[in-house]
Protein backbone atom coordinates (compact mmCIF):
# COMPACT_ATOMS: atom_id res chain seq x y z
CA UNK A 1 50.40 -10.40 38.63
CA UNK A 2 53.00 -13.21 38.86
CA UNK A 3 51.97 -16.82 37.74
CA UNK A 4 52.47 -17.72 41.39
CA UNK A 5 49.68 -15.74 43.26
CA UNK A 6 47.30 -17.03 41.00
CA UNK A 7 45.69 -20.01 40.53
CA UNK A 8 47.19 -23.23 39.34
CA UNK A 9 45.47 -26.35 38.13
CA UNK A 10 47.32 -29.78 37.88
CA UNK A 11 47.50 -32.89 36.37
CA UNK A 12 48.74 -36.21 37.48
CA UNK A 13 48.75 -39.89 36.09
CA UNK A 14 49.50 -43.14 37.19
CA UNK A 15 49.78 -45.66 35.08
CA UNK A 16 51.40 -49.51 34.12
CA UNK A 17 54.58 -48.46 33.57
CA UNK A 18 56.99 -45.61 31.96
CA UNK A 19 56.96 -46.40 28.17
CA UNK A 20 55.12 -43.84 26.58
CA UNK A 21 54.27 -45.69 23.60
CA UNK A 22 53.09 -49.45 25.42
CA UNK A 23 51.96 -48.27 28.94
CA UNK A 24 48.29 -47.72 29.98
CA UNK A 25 46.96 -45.05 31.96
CA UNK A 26 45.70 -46.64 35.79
CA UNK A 27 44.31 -43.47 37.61
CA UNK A 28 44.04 -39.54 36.84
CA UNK A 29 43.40 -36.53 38.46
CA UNK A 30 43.42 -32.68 36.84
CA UNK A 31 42.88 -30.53 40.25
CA UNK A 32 42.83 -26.59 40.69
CA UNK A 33 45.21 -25.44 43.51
CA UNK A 34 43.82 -21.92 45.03
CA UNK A 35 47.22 -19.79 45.95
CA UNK A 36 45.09 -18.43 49.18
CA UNK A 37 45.08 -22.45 50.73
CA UNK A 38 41.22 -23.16 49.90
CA UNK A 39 41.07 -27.01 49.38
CA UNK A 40 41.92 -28.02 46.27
CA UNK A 41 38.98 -28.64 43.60
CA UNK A 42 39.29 -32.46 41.82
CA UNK A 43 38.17 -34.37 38.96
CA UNK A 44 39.51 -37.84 39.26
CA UNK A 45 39.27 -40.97 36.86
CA UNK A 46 39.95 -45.05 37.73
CA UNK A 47 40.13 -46.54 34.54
CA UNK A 48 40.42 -50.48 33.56
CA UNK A 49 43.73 -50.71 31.12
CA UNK A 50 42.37 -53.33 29.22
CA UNK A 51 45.61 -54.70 29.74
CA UNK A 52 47.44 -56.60 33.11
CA UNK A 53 49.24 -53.90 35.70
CA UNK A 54 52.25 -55.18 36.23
CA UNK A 55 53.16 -56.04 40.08
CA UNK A 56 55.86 -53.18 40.10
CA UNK A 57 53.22 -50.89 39.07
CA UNK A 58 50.68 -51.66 41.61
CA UNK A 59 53.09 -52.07 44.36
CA UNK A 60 53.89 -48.36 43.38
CA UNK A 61 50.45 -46.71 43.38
CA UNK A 62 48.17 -49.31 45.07
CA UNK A 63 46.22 -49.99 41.92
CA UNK A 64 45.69 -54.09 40.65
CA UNK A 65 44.28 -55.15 38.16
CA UNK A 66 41.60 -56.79 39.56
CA UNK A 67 40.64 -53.47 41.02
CA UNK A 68 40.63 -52.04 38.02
CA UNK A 69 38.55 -54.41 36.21
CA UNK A 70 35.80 -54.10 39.11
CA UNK A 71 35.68 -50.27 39.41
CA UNK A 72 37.34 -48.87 36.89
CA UNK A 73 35.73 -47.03 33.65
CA UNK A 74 36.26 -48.37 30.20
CA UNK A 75 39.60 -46.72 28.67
CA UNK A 76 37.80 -44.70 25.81
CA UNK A 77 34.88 -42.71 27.41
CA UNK A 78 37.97 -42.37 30.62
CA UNK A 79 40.50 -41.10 28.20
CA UNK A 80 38.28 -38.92 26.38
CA UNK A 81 37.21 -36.65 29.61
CA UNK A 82 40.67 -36.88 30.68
CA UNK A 83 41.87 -35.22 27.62
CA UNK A 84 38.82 -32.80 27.35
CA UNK A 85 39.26 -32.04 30.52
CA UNK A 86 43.00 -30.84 30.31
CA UNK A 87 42.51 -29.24 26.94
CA UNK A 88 39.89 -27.24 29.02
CA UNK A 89 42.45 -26.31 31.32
CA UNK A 90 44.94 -24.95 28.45
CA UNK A 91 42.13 -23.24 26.33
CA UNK A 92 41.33 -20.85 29.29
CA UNK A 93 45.19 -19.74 29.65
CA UNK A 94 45.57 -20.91 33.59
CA UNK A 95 49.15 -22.62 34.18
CA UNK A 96 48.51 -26.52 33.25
CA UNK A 97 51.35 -28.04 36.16
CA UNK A 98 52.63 -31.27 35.42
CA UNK A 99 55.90 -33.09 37.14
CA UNK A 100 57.88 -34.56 34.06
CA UNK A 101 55.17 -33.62 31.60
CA UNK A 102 56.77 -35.09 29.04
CA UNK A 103 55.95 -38.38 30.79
CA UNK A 104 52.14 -37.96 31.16
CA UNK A 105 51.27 -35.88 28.35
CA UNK A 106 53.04 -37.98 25.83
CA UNK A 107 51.46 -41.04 27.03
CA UNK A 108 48.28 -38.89 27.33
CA UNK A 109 48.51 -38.70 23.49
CA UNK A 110 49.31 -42.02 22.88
CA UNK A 111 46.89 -43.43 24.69
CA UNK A 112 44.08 -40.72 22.36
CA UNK A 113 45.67 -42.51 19.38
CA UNK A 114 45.71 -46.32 20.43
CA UNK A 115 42.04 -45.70 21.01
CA UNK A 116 40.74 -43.10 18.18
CA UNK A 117 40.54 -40.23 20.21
CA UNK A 118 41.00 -36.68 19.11
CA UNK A 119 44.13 -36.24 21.24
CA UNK A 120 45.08 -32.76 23.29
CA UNK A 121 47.22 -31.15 20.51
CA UNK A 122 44.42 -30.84 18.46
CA UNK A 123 41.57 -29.68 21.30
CA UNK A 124 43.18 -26.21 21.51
CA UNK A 125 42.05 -22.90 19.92
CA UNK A 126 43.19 -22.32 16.77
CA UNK A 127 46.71 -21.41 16.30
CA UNK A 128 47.25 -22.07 20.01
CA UNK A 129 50.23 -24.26 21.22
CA UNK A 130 50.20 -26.48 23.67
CA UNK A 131 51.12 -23.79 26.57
CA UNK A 132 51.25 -22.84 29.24
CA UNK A 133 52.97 -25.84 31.20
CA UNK A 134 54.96 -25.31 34.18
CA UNK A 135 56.90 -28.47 34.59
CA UNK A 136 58.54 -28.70 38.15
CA UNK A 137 61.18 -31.27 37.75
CA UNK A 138 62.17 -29.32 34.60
CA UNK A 139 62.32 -25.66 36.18
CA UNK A 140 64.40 -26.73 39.04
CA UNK A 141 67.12 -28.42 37.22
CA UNK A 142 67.28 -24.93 35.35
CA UNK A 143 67.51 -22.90 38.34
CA UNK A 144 69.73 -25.36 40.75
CA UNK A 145 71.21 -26.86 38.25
CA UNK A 146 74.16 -27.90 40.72
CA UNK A 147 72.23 -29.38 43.34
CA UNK A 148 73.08 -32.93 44.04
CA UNK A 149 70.25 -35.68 45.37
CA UNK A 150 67.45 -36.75 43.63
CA UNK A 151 64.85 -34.46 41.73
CA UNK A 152 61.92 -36.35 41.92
CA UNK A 153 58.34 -35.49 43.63
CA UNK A 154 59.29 -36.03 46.79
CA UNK A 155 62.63 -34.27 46.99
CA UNK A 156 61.44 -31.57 45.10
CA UNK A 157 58.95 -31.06 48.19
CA UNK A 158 61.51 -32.11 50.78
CA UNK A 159 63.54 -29.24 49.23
CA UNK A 160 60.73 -26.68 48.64
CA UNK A 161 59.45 -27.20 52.14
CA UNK A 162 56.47 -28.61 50.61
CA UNK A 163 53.80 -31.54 52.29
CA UNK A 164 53.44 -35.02 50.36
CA UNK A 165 51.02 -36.87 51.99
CA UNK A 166 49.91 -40.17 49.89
CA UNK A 167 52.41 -40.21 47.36
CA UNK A 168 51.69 -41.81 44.29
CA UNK A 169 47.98 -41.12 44.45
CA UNK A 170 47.04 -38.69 41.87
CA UNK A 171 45.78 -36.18 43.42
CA UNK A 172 47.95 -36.05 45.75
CA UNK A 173 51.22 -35.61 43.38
CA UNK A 174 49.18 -33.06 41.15
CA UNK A 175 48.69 -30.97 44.33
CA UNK A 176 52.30 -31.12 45.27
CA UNK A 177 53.65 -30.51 42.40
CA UNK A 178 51.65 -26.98 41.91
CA UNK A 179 52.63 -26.00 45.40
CA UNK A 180 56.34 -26.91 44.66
CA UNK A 181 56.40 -25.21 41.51
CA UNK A 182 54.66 -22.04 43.28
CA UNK A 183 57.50 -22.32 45.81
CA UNK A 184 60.25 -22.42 43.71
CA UNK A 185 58.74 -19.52 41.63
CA UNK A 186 58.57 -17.54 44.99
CA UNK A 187 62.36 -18.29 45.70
CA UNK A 188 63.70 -17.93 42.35
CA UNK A 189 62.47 -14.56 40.62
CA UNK A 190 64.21 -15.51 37.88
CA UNK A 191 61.48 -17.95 36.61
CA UNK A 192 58.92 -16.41 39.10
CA UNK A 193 58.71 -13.11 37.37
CA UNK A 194 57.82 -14.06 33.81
CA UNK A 195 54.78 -14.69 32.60
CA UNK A 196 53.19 -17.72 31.64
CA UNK A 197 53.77 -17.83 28.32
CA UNK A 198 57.37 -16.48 28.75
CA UNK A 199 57.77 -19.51 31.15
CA UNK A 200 56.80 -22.03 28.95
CA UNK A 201 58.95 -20.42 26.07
CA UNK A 202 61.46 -20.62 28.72
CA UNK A 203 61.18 -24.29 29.69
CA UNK A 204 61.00 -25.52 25.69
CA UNK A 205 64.95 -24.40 25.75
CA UNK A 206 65.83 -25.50 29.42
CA UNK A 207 64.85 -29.29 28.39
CA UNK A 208 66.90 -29.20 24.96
CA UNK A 209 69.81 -27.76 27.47
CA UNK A 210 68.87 -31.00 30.03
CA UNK A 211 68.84 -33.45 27.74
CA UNK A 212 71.33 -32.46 25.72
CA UNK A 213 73.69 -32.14 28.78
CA UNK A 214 72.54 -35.59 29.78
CA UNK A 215 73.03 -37.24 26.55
CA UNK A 216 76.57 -36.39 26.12
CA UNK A 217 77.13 -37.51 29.66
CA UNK A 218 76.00 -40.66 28.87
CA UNK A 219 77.70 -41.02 25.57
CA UNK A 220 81.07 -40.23 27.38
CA UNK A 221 80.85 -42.58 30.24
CA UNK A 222 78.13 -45.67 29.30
CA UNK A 223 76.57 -45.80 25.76
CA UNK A 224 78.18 -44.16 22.93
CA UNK A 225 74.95 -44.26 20.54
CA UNK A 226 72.21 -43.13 22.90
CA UNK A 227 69.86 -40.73 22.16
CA UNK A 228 67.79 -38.47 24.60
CA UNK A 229 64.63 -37.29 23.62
CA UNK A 230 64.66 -33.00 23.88
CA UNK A 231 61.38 -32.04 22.95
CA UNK A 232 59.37 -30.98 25.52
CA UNK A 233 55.96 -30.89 26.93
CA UNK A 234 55.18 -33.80 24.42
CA UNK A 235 57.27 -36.54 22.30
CA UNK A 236 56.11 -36.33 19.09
CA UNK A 237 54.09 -38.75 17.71
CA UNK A 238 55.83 -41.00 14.88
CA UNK A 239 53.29 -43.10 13.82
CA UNK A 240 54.52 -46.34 15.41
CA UNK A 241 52.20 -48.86 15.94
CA UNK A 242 50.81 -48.84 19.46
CA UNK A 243 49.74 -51.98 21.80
């Protein structure tokens, strides 16, 4: 059975920013998407930074900080069934999708570390990597890979005929993002066929290719000495000191 007729749980943050090393996480969600159109099944979090959301931030996903200080959980006992929760997801071998996951898993595991917490690498079985992801914004650069126009959530739907009602709520991208990256399998065989595993395996090498194509780019027209991160579904950790 092909990854996309079965089911499909995703995971979605929001957060202060887009450093994954200094930004906070705001809001999650980790939500199963049924491929036969049941409503989709959520677990969502609101959690107080400890730290001020910037107004670019909340103007993005509706979030301030003063609602976050008056609902929102503490970050440690939030972050830890966030993390649980995912690593749940990965132990039991259904596709984990996340839209640029090395955005929100890296700052997943940065934000276990600034706070103490086992993080996700080390929740899994034994011997088990962290797989399978299905990244969206990563498997359609590798199988339209001259297609002009932006590739974020939204165009990704526009393109894959897919609804995105809400955007920038949680739950809302994680369910858009499984049902793009179920479309796109549908259309493309070439990624649609493989297995899980195979697709992960698959998408490890497509966002080396990416980023390597995108740092030489940028070193020919802009910045000689720039550097783009290749590794992929998580930045490794370096031990840097985090905020």
């Amino acid at each position: 059975m092909s990854w996309t007729s079965g089911p499909l749980v995703a995971f979605d943050l929001e957060t202060t920013g887009t450093d994954i090393e200094t930004d906070r996480i705001v809001t999650a969600a980790v939500v199963a998407v049924d491929p036969n159109g049941r409503p989709p099944e959520a677990r969502t979090w609101l959690v107080d930074p400890g730290v001020v959301i910037p107004r670019q931030a909340s103007a993005i996903h509706g979030i301030s900080t003063e609602h976050a200080r008056r609902h929102g959980g503490a970050p440690v006992p939030a972050i830890e069934e966030i993390t649980s929760a995912v690593a749940e997801v990965l132990n039991s071998g259904t596709p984990l999708v996340v839209m640029n996951a090395r955005y929100d898993l890296s700052l997943l595991d940065r934000e276990c570390r600034r706070y103490g917490i086992e993080p996700l690498v080390k929740r899994l079985r034994e011997g088990a990597s962290l797989s399978p992801v299905i990244d969206p914004l990563v498997l359609d650069k590798h199988v339209d890979r001259y297609r002009k126009g932006s590739r974020n959530l939204q165009a990704l739907c526009e393109h894959y005929g897919v609804p995105l009602n809400d955007a920038h709520n949680a739950v809302a991208d994680a369910v858009a993002a499984a049902r793009a990256a179920r479309s796109m399998g549908i259309k493309h065989s070439v990624i649609g066929t493989l297995g899980p595993a195979e697709l992960h395996d698959l998408q490890v090498r497509a966002a080396a290719e990416q980023a390597a194509s995108l740092q030489q780019y940028l070193r020919r027209t802009s910045n000689p000495e720039v550097t783009i991160e290749s590794a992929w579904p998580v930045v490794p950790y370096t031990g840097v000191s985090l905020r």
